[in-house]
N, C-alpha and C. Protein backbone atom coordinates (compact mmCIF):
# COMPACT_ATOMS: atom_id res chain seq x y z
N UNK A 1 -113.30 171.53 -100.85
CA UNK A 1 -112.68 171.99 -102.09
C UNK A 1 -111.61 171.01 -102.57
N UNK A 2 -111.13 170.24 -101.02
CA UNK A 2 -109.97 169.39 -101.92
C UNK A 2 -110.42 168.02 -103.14
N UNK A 3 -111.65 167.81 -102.49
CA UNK A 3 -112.18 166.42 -103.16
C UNK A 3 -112.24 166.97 -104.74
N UNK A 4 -112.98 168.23 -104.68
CA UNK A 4 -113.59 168.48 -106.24
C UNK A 4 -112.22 168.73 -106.89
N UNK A 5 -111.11 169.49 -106.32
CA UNK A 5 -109.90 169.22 -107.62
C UNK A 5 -109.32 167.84 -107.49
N UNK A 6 -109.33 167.37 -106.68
CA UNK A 6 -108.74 165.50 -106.96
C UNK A 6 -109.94 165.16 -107.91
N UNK A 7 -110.81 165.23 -107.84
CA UNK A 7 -112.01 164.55 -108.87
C UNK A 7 -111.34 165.10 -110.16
N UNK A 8 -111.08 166.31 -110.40
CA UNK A 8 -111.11 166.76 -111.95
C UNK A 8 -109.44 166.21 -111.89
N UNK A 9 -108.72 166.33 -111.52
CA UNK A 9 -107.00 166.07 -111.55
C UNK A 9 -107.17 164.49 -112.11
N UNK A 10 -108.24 163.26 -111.25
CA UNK A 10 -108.15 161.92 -111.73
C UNK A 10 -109.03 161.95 -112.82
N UNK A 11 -110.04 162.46 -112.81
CA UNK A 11 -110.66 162.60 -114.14
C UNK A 11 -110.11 163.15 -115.70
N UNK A 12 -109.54 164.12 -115.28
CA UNK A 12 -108.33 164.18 -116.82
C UNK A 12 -106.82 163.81 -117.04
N UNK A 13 -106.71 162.86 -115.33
CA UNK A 13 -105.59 161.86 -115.84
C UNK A 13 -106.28 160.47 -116.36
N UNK A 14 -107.73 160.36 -115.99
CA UNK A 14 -108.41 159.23 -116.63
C UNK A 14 -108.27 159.16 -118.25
N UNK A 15 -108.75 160.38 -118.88
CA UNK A 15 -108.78 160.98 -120.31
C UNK A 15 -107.83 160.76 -120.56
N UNK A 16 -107.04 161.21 -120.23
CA UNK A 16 -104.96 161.24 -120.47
C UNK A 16 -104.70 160.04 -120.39
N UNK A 17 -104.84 159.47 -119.47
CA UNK A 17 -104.17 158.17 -119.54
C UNK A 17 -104.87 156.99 -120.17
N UNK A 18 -106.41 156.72 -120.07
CA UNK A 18 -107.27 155.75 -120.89
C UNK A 18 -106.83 155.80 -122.68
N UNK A 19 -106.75 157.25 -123.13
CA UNK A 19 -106.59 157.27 -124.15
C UNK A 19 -105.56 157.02 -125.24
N UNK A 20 -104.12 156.95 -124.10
CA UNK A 20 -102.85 157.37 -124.10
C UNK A 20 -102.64 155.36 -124.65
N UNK A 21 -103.71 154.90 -123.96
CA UNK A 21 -103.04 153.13 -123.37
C UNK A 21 -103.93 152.41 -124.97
N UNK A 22 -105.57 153.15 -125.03
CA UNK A 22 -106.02 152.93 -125.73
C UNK A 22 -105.18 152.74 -127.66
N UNK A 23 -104.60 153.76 -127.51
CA UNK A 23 -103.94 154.09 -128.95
C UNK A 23 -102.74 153.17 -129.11
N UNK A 24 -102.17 152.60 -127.91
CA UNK A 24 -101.02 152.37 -127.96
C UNK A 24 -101.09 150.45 -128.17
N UNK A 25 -102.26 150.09 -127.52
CA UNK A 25 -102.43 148.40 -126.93
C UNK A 25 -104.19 148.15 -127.87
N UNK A 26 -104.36 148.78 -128.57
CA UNK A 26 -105.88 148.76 -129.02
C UNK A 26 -105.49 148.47 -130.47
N UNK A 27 -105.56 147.43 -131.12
CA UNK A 27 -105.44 147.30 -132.85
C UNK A 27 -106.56 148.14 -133.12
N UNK A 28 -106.52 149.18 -133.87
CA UNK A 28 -107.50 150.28 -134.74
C UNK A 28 -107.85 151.52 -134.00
N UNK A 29 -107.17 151.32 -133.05
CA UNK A 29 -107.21 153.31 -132.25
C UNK A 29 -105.54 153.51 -132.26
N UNK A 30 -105.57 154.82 -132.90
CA UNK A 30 -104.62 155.39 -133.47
C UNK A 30 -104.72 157.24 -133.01
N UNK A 31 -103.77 157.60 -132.98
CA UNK A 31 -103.72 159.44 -132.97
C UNK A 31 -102.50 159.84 -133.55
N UNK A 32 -102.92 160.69 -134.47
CA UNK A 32 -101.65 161.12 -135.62
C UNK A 32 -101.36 162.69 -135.61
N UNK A 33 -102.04 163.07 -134.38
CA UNK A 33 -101.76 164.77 -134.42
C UNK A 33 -100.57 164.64 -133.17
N UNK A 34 -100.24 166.30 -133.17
CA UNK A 34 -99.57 166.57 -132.34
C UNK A 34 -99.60 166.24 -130.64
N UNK A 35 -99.20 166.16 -129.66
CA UNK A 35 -98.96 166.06 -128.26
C UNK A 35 -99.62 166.89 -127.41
N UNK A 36 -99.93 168.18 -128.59
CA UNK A 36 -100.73 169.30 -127.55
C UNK A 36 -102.54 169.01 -127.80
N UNK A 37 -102.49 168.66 -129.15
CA UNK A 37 -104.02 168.57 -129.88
C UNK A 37 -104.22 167.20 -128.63
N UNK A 38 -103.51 166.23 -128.73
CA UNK A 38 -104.08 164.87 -127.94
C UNK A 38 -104.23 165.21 -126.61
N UNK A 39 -102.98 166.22 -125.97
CA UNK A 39 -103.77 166.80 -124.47
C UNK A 39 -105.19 167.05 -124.41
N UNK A 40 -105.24 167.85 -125.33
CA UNK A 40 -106.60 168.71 -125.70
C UNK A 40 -107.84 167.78 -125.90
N UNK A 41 -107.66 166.63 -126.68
CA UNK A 41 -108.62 166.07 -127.00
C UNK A 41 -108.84 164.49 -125.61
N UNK A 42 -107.46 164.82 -125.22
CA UNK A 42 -108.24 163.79 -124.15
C UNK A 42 -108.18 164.75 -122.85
N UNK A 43 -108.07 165.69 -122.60
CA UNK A 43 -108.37 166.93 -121.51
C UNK A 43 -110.33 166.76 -121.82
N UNK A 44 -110.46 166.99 -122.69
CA UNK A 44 -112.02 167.24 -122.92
C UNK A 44 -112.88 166.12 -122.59
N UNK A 45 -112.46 164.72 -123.25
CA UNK A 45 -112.94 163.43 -122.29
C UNK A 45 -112.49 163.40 -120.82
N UNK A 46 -111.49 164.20 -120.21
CA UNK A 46 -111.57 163.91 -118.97
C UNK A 46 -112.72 164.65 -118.61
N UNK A 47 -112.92 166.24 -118.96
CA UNK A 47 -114.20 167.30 -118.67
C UNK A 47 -115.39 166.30 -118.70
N UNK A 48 -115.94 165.59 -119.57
CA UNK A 48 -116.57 164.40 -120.05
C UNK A 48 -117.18 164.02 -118.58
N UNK A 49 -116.02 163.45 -118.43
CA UNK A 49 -115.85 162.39 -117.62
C UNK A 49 -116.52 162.66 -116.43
N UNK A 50 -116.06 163.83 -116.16
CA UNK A 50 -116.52 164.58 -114.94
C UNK A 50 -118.13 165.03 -114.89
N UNK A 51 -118.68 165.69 -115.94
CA UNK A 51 -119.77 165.99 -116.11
C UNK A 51 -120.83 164.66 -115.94
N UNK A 52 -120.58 163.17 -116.70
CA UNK A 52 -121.03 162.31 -116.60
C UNK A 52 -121.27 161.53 -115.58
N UNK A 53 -120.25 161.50 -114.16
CA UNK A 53 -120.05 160.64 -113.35
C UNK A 53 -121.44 161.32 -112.20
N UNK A 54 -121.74 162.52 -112.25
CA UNK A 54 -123.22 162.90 -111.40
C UNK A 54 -124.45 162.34 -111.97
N UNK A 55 -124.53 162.41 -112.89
CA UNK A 55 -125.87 162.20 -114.03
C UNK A 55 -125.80 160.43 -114.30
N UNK A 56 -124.57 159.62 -114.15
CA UNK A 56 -124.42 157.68 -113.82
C UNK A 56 -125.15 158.18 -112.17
N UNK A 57 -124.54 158.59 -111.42
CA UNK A 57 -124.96 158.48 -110.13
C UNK A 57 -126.45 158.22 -109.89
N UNK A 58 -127.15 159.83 -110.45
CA UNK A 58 -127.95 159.52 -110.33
C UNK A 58 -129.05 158.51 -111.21
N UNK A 59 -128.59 158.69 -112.18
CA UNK A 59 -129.57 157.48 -112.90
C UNK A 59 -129.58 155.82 -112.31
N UNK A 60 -128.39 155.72 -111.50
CA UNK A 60 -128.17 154.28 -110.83
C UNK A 60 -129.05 154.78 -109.55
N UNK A 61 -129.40 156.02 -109.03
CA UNK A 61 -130.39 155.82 -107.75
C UNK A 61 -131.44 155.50 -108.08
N UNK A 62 -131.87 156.22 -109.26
CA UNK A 62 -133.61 155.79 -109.72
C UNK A 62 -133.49 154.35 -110.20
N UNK A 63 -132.61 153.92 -110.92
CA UNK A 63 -132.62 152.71 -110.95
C UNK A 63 -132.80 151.64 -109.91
N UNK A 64 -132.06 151.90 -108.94
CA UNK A 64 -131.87 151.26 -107.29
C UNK A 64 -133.60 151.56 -106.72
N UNK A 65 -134.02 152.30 -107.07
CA UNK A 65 -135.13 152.77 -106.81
C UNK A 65 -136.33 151.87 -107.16
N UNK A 66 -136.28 151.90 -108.33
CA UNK A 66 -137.31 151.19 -109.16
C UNK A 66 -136.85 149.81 -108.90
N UNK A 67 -135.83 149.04 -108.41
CA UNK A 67 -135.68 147.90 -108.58
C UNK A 67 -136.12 147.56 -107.30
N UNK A 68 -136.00 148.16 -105.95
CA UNK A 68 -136.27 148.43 -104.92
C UNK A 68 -138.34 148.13 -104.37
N UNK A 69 -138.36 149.27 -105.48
CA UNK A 69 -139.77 149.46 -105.38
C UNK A 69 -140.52 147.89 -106.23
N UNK A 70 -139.88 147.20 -107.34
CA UNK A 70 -140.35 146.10 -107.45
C UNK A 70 -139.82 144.71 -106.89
N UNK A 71 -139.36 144.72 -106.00
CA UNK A 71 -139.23 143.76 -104.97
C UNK A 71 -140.26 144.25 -103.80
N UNK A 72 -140.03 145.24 -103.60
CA UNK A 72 -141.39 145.02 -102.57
C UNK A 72 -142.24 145.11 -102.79
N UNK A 73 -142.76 145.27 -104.54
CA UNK A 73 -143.84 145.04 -104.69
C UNK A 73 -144.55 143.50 -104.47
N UNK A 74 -143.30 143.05 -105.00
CA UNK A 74 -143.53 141.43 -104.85
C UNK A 74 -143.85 140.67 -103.53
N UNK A 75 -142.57 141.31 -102.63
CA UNK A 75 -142.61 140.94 -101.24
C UNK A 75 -143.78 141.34 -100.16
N UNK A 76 -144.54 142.10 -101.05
CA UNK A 76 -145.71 142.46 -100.05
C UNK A 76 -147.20 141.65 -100.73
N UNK A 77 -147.16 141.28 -101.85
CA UNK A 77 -148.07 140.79 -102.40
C UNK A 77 -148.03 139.45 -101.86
N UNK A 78 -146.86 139.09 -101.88
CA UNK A 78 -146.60 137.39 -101.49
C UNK A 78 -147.02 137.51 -100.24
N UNK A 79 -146.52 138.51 -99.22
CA UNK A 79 -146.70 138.14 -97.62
C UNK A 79 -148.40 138.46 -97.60
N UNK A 80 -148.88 138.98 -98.59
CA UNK A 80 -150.57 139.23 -98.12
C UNK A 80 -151.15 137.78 -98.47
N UNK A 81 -150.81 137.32 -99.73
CA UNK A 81 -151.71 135.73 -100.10
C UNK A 81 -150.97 134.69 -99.18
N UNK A 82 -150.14 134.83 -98.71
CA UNK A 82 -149.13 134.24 -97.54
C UNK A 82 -149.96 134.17 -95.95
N UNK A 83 -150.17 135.50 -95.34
CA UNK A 83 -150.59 135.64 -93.97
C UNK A 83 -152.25 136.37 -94.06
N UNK A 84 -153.29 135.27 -93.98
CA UNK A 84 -154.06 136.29 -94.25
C UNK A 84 -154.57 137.21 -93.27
N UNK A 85 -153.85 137.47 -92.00
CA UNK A 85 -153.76 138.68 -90.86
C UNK A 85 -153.67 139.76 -91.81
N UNK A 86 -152.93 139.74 -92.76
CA UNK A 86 -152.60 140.85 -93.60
C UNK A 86 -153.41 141.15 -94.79
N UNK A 87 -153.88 142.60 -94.95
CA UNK A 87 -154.98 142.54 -95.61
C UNK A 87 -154.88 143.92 -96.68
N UNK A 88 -154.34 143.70 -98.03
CA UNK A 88 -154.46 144.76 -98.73
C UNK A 88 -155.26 144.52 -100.19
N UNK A 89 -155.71 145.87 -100.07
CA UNK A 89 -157.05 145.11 -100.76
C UNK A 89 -156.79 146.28 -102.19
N UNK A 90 -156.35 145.89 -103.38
CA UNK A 90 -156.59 145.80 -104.33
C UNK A 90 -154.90 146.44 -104.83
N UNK A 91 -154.21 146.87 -106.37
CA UNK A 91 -153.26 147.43 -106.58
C UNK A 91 -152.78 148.75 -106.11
N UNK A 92 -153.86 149.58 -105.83
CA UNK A 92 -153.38 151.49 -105.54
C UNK A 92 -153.19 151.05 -104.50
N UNK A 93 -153.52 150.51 -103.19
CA UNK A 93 -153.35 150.30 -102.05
C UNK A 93 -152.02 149.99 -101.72
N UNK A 94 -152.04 148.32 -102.46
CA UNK A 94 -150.31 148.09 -102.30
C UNK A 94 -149.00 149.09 -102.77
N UNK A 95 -150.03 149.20 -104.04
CA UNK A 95 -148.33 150.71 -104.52
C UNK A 95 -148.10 151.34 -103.63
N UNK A 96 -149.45 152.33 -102.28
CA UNK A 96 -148.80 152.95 -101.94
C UNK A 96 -147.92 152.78 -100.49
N UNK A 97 -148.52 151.24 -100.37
CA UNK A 97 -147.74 150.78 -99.32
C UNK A 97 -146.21 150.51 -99.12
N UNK A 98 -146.11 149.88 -101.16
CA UNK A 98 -144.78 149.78 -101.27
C UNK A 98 -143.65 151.19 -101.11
N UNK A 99 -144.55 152.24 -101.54
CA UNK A 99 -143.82 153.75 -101.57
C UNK A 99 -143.47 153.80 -100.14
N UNK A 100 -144.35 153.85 -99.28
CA UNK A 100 -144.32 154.00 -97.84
C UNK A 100 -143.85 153.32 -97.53
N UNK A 101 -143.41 151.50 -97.42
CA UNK A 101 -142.28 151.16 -97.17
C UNK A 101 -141.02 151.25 -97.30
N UNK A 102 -140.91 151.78 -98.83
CA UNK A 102 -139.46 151.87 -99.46
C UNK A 102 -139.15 153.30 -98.82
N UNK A 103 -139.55 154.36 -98.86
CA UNK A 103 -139.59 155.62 -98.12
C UNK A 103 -138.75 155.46 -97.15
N UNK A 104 -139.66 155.01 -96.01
CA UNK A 104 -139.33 154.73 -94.92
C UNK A 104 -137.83 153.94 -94.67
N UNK A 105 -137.40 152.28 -95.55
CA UNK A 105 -136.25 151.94 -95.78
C UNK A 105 -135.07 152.96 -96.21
N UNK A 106 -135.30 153.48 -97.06
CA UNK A 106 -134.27 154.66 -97.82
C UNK A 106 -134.21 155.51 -96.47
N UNK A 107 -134.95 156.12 -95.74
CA UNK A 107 -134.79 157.11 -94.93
C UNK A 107 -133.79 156.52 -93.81
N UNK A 108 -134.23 155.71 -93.36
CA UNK A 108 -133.30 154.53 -91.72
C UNK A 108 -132.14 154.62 -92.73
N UNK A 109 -132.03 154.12 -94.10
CA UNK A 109 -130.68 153.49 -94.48
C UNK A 109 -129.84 154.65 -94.68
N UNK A 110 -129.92 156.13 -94.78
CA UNK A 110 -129.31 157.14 -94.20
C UNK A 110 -128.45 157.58 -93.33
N UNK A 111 -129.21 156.87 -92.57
CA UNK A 111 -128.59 156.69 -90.61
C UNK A 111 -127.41 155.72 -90.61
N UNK A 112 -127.59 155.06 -91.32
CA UNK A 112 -125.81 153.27 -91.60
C UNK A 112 -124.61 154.12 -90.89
N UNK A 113 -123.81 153.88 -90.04
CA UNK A 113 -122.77 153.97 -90.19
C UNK A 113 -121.85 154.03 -91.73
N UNK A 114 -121.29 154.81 -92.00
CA UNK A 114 -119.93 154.78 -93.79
C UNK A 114 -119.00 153.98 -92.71
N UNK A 115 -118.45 153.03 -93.33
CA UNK A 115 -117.36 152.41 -93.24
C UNK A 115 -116.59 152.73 -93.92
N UNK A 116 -115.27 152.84 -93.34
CA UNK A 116 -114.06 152.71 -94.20
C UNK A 116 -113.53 151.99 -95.06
């Protein structure tokens, strides 16, 4: 429980404060209302903020994913015209080798030690 209110506490001091620096050091961002309206309106980009930072997450995994999945597409095509011990024989084959490799990578890379 403590992480998720530090997340929203830096997230609408992000709003608060990005916006605060923005108006002040930015030639053409300006705010001409009151102190409570600008809480308000950068309270809501912090909400923003928060809502957005799961939905970057995950769109950077599928991304990581797909970039993932075309390197080894490559890296397995090369090692087959490379070693011919190795023998995959046509595109559905390799895709699903690459799935089953990358699978398998993603799953071990689970296990990593988190460093500090």
């Amino acid at each position: 429980m403590g992480t998720m209110i530090q997340t929203i506490i830096l997230s609408l001091v992000a709003g608060w404060g990005g916006l605060w620096i923005a108006t002040k050091f930015i030639p053409g961002v300006s705010f001409e209302g009151s102190w409570q309206t600008f809480l308000m309106v950068a309270g809501i980009l912090g909400v923003i903020l928060i809502v957005i930072r799961p939905v970057l997450s995950l769109l950077s995994f599928i991304l990581k994913i797909i970039v993932l999945g075309a390197i080894l597409f490559g890296v397995l095509w090369g090692l087959d015209i490379v070693f011919p011990e190795l023998n995959i024989l046509g595109l559905v084959p390799l895709a699903w080798t690459v799935l089953v490799v990358g699978i398998v990578s993603i799953v071990l890379s689970l296990f990593k030690r988190k460093t500090v």
